[in-house]
Protein backbone atom coordinates (compact mmCIF):
# COMPACT_ATOMS: atom_id res chain seq x y z
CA UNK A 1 -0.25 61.77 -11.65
CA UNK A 2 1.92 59.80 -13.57
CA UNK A 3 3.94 60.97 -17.03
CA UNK A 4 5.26 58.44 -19.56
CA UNK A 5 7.63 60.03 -22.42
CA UNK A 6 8.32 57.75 -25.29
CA UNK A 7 11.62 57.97 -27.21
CA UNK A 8 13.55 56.46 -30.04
CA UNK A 9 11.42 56.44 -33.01
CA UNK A 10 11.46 57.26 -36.61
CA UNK A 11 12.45 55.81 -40.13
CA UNK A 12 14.13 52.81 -40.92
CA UNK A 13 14.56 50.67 -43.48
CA UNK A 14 13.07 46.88 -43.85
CA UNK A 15 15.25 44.47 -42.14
CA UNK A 16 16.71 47.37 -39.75
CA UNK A 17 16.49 47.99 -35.83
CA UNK A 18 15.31 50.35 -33.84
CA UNK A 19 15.10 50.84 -30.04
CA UNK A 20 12.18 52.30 -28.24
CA UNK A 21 12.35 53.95 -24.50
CA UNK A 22 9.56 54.94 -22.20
CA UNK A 23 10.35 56.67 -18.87
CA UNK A 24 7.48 56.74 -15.96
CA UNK A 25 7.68 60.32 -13.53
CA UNK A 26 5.29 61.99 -11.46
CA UNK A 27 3.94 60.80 -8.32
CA UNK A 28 3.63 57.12 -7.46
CA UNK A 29 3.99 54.18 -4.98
CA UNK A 30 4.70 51.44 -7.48
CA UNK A 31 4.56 50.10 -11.14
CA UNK A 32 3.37 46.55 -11.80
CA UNK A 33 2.52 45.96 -16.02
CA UNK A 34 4.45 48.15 -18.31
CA UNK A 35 4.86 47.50 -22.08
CA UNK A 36 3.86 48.71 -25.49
CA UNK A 37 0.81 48.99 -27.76
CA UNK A 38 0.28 50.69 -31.40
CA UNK A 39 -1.82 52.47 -33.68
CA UNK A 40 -2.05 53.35 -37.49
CA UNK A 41 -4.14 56.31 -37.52
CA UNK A 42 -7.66 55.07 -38.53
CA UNK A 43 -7.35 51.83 -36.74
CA UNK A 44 -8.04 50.33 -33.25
CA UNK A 45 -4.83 50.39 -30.87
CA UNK A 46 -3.41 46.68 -30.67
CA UNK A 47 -1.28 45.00 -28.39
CA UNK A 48 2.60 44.76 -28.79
CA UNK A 49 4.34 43.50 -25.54
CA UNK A 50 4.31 43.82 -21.94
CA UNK A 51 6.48 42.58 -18.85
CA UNK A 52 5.81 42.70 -15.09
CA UNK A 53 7.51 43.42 -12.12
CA UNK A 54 8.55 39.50 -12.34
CA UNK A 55 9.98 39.59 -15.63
CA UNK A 56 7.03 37.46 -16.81
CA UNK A 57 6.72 39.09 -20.61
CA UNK A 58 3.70 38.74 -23.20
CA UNK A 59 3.49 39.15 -27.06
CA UNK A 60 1.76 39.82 -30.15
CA UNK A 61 2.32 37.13 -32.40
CA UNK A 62 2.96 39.68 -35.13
CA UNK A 63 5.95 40.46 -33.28
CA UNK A 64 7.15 37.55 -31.37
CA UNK A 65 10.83 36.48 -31.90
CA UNK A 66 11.76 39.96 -33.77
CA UNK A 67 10.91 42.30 -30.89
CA UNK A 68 12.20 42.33 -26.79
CA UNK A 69 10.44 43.99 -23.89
CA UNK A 70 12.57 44.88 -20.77
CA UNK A 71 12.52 46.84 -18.47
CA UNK A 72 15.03 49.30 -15.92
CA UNK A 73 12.97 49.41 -12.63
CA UNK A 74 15.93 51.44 -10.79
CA UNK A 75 15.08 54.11 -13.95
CA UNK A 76 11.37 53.48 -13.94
CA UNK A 77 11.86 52.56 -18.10
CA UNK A 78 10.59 50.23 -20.28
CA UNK A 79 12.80 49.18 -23.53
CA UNK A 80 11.34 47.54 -27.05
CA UNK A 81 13.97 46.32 -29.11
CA UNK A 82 12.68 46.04 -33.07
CA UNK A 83 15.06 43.72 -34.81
CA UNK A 84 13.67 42.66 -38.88
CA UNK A 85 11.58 45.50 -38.96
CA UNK A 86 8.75 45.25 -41.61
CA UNK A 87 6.54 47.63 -43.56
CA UNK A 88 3.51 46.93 -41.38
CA UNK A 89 5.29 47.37 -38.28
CA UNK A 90 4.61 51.57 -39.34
CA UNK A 91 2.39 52.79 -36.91
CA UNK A 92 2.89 55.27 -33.72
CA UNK A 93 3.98 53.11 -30.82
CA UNK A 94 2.24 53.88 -27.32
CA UNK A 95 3.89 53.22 -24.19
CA UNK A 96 1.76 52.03 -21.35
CA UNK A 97 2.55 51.40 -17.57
CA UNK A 98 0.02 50.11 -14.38
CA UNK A 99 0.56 52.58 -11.55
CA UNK A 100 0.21 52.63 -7.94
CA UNK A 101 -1.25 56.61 -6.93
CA UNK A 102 -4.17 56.86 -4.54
CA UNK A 103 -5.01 53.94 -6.42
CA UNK A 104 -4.21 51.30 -9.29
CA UNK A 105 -4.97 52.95 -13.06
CA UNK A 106 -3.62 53.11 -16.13
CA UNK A 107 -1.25 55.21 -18.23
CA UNK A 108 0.01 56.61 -21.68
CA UNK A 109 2.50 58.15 -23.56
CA UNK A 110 2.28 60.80 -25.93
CA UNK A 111 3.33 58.17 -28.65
CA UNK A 112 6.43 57.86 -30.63
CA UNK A 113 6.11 57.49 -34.44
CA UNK A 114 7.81 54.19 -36.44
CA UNK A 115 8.35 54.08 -40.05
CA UNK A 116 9.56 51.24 -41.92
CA UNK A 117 9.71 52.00 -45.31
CA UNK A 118 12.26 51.65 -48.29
């Protein structure tokens, strides 16, 4: 089985920053696609960013050039860096990673909740 544990949300103002962390346990051979997705409650769960094992990353154009994926392979984490946060960037950010067990399936965090509000 494999645990994700999300970190680093909560309240900020419009304009601020805040830096999300997701770190992968449990048994497993490998990660390839980790990255993030969100949800208001009430609404589907839509894409925020990924990044594979090559670095390639991938992004909602809601969020392009405000938020950064990376990743810490060595500490099995992904990072999201929110820079110009906005009002409809609230929502409860999942983390999600593709892991290698008996086979290839994938993951989620518990969620971590974001609130941009003034």
């Amino acid at each position: 089985q494999v645990q994700l544990v999300e970190s680093g949300g909560g309240a900020v103002q419009p304009g601020g920053s805040l830096r999300l962390s997701c770190t992968a346990s449990g048994r497993f051979s490998a990660i390839s696609v980790m990255g993030w997705h969100r949800q208001v409650p009430g609404n589907r769960r839509e894409f925020v960013a990924t990044m594979t094992t090559d670095g390639t990353t991938n992004y909602a154009n809601s969020v392009k050039g405000r938020f950064t994926v990376s990743r810490d392979d060595a500490k099995r984490t992904v990072y999201l860096q929110m820079s110009a946060l906005k009002t409809e960037d609230t929502s409860v950010y999942y983390c999600d990673a593709h892991a290698l067990t008996d086979d290839w399936n994938s993951y989620w965090g518990q969620g971590t909740q974001v609130t941009v509000s003034s």
